[in-house]
N, C-alpha and C. Protein backbone atom coordinates (compact mmCIF):
# COMPACT_ATOMS: atom_id res chain seq x y z
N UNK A 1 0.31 -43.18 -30.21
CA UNK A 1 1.51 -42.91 -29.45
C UNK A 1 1.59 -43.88 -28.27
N UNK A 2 0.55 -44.14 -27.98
CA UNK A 2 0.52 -44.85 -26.20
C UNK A 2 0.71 -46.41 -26.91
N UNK A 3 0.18 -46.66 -28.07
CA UNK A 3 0.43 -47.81 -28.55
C UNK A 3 2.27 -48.61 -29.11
N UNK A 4 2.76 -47.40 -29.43
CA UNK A 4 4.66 -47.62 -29.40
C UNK A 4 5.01 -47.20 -28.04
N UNK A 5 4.70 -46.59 -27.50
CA UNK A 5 5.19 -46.80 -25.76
C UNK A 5 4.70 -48.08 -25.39
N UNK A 6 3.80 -48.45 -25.26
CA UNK A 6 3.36 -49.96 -24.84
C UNK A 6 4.44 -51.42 -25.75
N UNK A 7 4.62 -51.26 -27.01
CA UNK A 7 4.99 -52.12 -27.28
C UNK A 7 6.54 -52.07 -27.07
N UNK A 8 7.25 -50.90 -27.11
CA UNK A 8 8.35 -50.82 -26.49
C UNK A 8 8.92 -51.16 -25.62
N UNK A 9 7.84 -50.69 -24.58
CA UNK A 9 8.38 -51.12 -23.15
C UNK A 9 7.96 -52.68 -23.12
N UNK A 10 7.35 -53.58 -23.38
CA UNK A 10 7.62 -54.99 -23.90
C UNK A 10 8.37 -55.33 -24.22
N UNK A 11 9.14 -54.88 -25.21
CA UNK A 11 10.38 -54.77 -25.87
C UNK A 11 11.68 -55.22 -25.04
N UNK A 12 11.89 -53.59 -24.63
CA UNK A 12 12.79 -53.35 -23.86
C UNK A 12 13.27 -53.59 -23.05
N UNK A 13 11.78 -52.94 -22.35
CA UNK A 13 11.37 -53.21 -21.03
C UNK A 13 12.01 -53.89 -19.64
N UNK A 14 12.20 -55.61 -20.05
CA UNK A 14 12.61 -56.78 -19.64
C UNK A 14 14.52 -56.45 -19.45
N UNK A 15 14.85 -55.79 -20.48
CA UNK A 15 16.37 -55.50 -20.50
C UNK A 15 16.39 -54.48 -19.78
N UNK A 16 15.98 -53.60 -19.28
CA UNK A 16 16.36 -52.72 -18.41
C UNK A 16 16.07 -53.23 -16.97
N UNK A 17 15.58 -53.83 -16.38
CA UNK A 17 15.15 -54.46 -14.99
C UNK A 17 16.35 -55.64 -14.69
N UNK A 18 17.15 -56.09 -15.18
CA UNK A 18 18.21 -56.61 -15.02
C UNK A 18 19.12 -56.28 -14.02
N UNK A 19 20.15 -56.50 -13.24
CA UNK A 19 20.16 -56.44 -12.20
C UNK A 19 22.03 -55.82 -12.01
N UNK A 20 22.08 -55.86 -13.57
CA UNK A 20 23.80 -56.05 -13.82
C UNK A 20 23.85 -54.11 -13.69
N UNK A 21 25.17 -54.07 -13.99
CA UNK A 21 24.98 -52.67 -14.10
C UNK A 21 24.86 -51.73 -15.34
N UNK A 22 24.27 -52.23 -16.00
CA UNK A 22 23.51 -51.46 -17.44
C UNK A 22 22.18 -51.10 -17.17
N UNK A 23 21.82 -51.69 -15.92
CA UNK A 23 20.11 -52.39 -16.08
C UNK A 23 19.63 -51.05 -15.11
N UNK A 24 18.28 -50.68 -15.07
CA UNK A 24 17.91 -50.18 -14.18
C UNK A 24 17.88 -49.74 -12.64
N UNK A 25 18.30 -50.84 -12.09
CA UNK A 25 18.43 -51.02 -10.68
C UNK A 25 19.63 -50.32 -9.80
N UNK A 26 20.44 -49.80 -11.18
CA UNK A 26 21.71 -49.33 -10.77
C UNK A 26 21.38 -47.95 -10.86
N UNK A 27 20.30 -47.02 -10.94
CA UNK A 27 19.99 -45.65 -10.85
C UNK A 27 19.74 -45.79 -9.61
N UNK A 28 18.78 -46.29 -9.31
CA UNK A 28 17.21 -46.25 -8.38
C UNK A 28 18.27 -46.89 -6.74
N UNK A 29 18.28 -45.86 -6.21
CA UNK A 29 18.96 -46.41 -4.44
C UNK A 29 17.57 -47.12 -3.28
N UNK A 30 17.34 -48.04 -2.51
CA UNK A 30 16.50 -47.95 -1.78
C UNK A 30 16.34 -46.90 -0.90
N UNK A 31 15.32 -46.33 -0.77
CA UNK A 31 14.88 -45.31 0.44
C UNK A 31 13.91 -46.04 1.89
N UNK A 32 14.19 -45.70 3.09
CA UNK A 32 13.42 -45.90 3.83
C UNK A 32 12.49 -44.98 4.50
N UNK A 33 11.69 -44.94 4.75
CA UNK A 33 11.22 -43.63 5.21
C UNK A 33 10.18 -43.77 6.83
N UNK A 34 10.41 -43.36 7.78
CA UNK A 34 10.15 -43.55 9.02
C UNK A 34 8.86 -42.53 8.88
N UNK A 35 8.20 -43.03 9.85
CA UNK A 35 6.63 -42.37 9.85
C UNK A 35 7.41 -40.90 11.51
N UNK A 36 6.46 -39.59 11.43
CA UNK A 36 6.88 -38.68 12.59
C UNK A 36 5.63 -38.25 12.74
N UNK A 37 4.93 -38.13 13.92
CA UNK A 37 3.75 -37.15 13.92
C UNK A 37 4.21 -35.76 13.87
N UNK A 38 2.94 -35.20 12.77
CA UNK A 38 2.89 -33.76 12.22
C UNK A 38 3.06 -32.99 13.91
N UNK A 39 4.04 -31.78 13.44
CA UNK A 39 4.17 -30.60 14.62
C UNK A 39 3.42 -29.65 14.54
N UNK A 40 2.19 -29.54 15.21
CA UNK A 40 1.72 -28.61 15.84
C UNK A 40 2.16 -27.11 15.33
N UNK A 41 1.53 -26.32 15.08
CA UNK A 41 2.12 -25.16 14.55
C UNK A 41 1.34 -24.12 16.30
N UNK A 42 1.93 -23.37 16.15
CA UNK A 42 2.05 -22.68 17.32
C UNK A 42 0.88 -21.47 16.85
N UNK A 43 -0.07 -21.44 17.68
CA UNK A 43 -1.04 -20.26 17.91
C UNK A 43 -0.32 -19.10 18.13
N UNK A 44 -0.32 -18.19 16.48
CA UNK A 44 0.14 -16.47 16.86
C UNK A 44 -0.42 -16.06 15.91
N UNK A 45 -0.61 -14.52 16.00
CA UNK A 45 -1.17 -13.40 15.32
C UNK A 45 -0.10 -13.27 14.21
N UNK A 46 -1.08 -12.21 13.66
CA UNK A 46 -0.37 -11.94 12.36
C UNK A 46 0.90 -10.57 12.77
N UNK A 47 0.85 -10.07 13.28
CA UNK A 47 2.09 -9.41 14.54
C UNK A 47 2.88 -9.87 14.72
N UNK A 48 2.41 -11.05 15.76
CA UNK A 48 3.28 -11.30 16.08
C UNK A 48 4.22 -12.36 15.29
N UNK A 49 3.63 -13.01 14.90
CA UNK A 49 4.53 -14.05 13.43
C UNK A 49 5.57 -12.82 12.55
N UNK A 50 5.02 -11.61 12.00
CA UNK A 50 5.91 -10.74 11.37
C UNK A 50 7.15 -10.25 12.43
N UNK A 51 6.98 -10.07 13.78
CA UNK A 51 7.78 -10.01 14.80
C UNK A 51 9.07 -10.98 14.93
N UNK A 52 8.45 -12.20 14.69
CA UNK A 52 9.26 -13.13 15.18
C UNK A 52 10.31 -13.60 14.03
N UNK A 53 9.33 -13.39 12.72
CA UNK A 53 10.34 -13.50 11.48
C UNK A 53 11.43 -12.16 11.03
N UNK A 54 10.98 -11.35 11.32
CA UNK A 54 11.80 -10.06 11.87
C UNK A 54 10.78 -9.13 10.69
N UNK A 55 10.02 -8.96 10.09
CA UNK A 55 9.83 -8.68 9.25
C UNK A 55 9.45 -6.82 9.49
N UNK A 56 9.40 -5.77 8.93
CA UNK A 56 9.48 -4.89 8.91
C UNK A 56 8.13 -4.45 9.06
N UNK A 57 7.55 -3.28 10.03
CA UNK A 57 6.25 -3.17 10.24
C UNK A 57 5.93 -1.95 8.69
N UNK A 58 4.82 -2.69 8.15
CA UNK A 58 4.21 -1.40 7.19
C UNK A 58 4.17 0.23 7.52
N UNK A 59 4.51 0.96 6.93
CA UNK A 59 4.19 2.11 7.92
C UNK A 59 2.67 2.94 7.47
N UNK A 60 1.88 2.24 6.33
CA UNK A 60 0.53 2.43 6.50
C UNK A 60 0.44 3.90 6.25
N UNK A 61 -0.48 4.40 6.80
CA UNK A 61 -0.93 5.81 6.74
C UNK A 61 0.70 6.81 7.46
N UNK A 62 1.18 6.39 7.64
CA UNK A 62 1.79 7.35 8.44
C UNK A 62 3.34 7.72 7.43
N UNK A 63 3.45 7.28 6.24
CA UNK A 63 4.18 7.75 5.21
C UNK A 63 3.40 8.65 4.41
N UNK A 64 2.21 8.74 4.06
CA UNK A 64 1.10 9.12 2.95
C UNK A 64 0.78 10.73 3.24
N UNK A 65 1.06 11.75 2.31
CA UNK A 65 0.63 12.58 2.88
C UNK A 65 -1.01 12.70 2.50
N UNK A 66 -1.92 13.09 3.38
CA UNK A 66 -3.44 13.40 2.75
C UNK A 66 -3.38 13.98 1.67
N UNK A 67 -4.44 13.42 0.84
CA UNK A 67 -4.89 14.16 -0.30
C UNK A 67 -6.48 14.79 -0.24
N UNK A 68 -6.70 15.60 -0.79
CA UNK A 68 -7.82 16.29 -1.09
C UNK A 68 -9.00 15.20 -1.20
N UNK A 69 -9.10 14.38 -1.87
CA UNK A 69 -9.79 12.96 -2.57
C UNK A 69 -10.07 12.14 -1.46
N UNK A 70 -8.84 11.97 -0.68
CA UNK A 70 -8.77 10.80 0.21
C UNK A 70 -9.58 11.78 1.53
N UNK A 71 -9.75 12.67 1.73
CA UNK A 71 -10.33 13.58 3.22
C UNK A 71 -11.68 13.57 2.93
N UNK A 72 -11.87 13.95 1.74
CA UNK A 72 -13.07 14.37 1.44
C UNK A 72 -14.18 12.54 1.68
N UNK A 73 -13.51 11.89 0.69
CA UNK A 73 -13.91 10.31 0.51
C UNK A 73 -14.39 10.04 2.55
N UNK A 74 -13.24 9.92 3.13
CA UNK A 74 -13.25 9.64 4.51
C UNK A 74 -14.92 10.33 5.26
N UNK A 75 -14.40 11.88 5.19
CA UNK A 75 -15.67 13.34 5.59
C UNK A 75 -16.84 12.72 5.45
N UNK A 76 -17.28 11.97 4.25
CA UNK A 76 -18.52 11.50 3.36
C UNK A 76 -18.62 10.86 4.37
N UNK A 77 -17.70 9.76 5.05
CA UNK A 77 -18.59 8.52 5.50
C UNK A 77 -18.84 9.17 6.74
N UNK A 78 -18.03 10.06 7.65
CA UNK A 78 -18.07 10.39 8.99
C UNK A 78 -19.49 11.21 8.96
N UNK A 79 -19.80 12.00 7.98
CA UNK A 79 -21.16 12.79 8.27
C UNK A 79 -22.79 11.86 7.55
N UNK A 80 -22.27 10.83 7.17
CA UNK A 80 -23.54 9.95 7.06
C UNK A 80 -23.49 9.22 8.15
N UNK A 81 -22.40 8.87 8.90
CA UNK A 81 -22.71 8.29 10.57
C UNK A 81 -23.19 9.53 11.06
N UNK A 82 -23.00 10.80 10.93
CA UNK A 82 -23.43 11.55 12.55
C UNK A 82 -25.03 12.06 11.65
N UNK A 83 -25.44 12.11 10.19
CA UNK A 83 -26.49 12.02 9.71
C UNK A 83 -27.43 10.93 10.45
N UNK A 84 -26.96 9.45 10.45
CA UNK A 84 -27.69 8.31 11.33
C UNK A 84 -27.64 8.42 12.43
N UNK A 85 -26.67 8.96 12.89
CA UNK A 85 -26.88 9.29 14.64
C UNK A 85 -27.73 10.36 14.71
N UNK A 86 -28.07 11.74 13.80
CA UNK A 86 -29.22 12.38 14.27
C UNK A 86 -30.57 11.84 13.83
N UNK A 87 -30.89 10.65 12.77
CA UNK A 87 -32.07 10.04 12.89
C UNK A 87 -32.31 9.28 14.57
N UNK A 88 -31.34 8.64 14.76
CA UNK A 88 -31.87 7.81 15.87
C UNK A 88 -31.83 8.15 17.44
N UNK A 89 -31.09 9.39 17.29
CA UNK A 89 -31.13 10.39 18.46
C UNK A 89 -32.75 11.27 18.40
N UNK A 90 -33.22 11.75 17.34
CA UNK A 90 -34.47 12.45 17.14
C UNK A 90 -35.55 11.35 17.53
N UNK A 91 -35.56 10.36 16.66
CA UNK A 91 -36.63 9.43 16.83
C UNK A 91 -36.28 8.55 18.56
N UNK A 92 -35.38 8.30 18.71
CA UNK A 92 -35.57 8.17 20.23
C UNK A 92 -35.83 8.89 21.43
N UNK A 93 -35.51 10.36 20.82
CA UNK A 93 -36.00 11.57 21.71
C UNK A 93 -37.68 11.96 21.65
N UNK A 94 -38.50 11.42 20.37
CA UNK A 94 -39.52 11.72 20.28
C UNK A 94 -40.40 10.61 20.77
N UNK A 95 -39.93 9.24 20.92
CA UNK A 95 -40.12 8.15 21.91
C UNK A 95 -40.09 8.71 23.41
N UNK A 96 -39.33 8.54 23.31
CA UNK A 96 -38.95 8.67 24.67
C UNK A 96 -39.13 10.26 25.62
N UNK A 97 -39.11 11.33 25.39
CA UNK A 97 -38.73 12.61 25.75
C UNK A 97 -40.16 12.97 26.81
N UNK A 98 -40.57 13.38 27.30
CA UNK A 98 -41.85 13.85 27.64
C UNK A 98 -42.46 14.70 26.82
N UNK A 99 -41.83 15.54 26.48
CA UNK A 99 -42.51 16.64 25.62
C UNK A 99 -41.79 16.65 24.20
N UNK A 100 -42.62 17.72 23.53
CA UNK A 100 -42.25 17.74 22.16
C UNK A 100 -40.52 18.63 21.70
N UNK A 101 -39.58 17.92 20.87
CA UNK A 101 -38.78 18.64 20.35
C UNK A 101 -38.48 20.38 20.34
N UNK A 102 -39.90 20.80 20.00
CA UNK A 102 -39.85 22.20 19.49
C UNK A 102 -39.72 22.94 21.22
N UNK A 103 -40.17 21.71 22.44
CA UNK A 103 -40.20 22.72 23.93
C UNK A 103 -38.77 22.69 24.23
N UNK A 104 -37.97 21.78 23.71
CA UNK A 104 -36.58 21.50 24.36
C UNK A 104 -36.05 22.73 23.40
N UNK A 105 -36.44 23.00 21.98
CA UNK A 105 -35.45 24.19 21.33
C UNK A 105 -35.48 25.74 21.91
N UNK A 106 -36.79 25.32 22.40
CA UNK A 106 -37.18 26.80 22.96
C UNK A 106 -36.39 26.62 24.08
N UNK A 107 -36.40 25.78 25.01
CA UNK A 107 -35.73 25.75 26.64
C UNK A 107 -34.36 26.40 26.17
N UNK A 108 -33.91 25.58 25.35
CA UNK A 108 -32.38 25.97 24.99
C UNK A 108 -32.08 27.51 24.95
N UNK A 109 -32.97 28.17 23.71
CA UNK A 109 -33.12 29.72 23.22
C UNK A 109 -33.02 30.75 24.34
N UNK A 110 -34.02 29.91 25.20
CA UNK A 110 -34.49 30.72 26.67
C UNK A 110 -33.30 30.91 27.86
N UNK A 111 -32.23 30.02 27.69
CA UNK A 111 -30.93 29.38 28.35
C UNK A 111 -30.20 30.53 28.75
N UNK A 112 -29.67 31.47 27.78
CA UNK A 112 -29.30 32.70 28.09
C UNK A 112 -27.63 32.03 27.95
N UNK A 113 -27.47 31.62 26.73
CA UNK A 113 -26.71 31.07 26.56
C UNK A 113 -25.55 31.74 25.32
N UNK A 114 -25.99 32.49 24.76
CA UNK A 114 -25.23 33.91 23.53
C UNK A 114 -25.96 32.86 22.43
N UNK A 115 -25.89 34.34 21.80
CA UNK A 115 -26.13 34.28 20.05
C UNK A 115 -25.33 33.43 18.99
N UNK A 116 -23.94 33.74 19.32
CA UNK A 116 -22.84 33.20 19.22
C UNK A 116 -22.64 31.68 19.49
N UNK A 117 -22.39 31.56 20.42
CA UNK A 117 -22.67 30.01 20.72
C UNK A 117 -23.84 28.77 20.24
N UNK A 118 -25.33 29.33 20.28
CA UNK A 118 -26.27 29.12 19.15
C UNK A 118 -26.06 28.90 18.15
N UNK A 119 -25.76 29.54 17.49
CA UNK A 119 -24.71 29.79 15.99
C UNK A 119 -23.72 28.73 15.58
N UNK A 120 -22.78 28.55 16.68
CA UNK A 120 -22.03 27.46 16.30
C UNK A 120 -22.51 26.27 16.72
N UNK A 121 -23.48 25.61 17.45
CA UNK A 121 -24.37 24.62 17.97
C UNK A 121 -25.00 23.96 16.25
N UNK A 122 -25.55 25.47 16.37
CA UNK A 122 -26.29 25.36 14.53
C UNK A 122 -25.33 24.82 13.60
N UNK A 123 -24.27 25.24 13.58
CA UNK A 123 -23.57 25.23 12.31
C UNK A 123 -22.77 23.59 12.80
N UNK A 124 -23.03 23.53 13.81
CA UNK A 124 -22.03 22.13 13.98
C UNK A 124 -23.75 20.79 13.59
N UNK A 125 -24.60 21.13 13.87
CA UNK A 125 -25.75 20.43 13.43
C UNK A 125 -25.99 20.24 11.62
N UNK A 126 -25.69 21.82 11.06
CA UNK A 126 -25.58 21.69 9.70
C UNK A 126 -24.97 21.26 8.99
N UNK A 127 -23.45 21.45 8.99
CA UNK A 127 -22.74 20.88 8.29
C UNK A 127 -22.50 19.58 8.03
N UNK A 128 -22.88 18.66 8.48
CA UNK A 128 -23.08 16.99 8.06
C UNK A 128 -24.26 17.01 7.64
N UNK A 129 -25.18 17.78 7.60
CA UNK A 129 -26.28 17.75 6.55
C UNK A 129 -25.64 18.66 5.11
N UNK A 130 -25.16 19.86 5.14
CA UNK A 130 -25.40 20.26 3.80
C UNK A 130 -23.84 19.15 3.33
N UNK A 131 -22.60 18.75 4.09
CA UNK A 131 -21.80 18.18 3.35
C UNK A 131 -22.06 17.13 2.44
N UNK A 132 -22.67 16.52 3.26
CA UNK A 132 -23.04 15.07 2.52
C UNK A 132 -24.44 15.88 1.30
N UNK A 133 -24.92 16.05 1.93
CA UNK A 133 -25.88 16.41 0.45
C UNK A 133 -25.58 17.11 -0.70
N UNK A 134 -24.31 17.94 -0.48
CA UNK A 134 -23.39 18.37 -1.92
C UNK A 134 -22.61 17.58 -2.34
N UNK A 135 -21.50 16.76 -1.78
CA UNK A 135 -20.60 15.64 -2.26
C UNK A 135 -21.81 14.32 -2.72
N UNK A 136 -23.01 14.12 -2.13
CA UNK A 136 -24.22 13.16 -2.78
C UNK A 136 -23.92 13.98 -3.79
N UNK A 137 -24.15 14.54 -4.31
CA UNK A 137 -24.53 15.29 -5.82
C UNK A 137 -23.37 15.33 -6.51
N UNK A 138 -22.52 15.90 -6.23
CA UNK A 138 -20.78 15.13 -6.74
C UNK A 138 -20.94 13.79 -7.54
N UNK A 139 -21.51 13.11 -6.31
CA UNK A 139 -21.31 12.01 -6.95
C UNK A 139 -21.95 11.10 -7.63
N UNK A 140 -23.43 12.25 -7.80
CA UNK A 140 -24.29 11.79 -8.52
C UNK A 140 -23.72 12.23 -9.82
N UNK A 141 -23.03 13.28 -10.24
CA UNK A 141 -22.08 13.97 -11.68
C UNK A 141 -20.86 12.79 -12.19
N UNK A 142 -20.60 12.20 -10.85
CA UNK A 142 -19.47 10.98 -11.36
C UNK A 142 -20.23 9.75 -12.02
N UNK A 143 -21.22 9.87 -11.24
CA UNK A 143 -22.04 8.08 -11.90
C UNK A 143 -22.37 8.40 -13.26
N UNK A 144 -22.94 9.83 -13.46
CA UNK A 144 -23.13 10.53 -14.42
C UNK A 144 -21.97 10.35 -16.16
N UNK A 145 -20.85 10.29 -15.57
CA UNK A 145 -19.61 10.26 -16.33
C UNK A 145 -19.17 11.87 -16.42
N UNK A 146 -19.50 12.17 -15.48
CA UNK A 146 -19.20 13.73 -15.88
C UNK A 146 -18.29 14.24 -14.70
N UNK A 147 -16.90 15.12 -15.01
CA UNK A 147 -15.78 15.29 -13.80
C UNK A 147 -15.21 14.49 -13.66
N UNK A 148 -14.69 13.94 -14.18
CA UNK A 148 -13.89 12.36 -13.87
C UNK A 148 -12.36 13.02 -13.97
N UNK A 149 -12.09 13.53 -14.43
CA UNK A 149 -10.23 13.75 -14.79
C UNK A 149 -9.63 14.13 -12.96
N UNK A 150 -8.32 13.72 -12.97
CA UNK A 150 -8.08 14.30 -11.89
C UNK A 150 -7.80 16.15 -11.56
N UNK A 151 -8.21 16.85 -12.42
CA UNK A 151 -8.34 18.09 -12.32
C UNK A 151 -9.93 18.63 -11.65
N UNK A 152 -11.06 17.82 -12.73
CA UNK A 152 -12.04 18.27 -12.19
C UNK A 152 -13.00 17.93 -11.06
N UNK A 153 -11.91 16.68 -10.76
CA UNK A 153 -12.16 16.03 -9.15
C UNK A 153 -11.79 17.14 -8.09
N UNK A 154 -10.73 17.15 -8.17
CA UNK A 154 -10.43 18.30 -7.44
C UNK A 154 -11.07 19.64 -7.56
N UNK A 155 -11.56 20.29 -8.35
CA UNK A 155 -12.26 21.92 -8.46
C UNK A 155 -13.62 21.09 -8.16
N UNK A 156 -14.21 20.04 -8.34
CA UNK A 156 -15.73 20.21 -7.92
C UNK A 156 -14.96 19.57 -6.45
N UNK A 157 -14.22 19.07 -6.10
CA UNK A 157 -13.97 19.08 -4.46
C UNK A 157 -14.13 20.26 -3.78
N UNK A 158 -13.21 21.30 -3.74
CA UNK A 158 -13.48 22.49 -3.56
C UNK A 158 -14.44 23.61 -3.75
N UNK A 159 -15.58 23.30 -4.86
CA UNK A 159 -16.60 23.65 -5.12
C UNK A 159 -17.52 23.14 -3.68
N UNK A 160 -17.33 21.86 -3.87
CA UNK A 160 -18.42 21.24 -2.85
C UNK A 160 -18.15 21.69 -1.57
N UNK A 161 -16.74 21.97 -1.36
CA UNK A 161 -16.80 22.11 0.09
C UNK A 161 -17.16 23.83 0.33
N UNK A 162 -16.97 24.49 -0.80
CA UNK A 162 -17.28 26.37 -0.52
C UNK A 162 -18.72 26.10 0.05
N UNK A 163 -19.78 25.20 -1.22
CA UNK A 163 -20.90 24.96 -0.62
C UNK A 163 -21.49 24.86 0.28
N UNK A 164 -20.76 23.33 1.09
CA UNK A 164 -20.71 22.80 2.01
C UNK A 164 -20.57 24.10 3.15
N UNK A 165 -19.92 24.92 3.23
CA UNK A 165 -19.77 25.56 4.05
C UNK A 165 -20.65 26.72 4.22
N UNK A 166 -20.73 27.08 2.91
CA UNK A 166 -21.46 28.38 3.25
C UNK A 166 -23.37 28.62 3.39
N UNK A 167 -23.68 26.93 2.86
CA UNK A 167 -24.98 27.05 2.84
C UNK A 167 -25.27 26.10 4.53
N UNK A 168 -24.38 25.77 4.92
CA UNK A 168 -24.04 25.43 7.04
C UNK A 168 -24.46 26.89 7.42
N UNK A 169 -23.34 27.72 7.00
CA UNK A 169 -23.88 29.22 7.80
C UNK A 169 -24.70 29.23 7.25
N UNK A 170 -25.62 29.44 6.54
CA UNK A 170 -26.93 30.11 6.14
C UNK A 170 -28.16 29.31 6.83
N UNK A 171 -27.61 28.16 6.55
CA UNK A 171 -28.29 27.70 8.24
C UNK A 171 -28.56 27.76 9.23
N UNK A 172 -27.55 28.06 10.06
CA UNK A 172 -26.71 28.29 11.24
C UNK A 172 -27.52 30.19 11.19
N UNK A 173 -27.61 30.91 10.64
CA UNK A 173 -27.67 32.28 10.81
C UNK A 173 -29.41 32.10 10.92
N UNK A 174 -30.24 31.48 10.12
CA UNK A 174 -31.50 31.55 10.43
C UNK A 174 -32.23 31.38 12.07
């Protein structure tokens, strides 16, 4: 193929570069083209550029109503932070503290502070332990392949959280 294009344009070639007006030269206009230094693009956020182009702000979370899935998903991560915040609160208290853990629980007990209040101290200590350790298991049944439909996401959601809750008080009551 490249070999009849080549001999063609040999050919031809010569007749089209002619100067008359059949010939090539009569398409092709001269262009000049002036050199401009490049403009600077202007330092802005991604805000503010959507601002300025007028563009409409996302409305993000604030159209969405919560779902069951999406609270629970969120819950998980918030009680494995306050899970790591009670490792490094304990182990820096046992660094650092003068005395042992078990004198500060007693000081507390001794406080004269209600039963009641204890209770909910407890239960606010428990519940990011038993949550996360029932939704862990959730989701050890998902890796599993097991509960997957969006029905039985939801009933072991609610399963987990009866759990979640009631083995906090049983905590909380000891």
């Amino acid at each position: 193929m490249a070999l009849i294009f080549r001999l063609s344009g040999k050919r031809f070639g010569q007749q089209m570069l002619i100067t008359d007006k059949s010939g090539l030269f009569n398409f092709v206009r001269p262009v000049t083209l002036k050199a401009k230094p490049a403009l600077s693009e202007k330092e802005e956020g991604h805000d503010e550029r959507n601002m300025r182009l007028k563009r409409p702000q996302s409305p993000h979370l604030t159209i969405y109503a919560p779902q069951l899935t999406s609270m629970l998903s969120i819950t998980h991560r918030f009680t494995g932070m306050a899970l790591s915040a009670y490792a490094i609160a304990l182990g820096l208290g046992a660094v650092v503290l003068p005395e042992s853990i078990p004198h500060y629980i007693e000081e507390l007990e001794c406080a004269e502070i209600g039963s009641s209040c204890i209770s909910a101290i407890k239960f606010i200590l428990a519940f990011p332990i038993t949550y996360h350790f029932w939704n862990g298991i959730r989701h050890l049944l998902w890796d599993a392949g097991k509960f997957l439909t969006i029905r039985e996401v939801y009933i072991t959601g609610y399963v987990m959280l009866a759990l979640a809750i009631s083995s906090a008080i049983a905590l909380s009551a000891m």
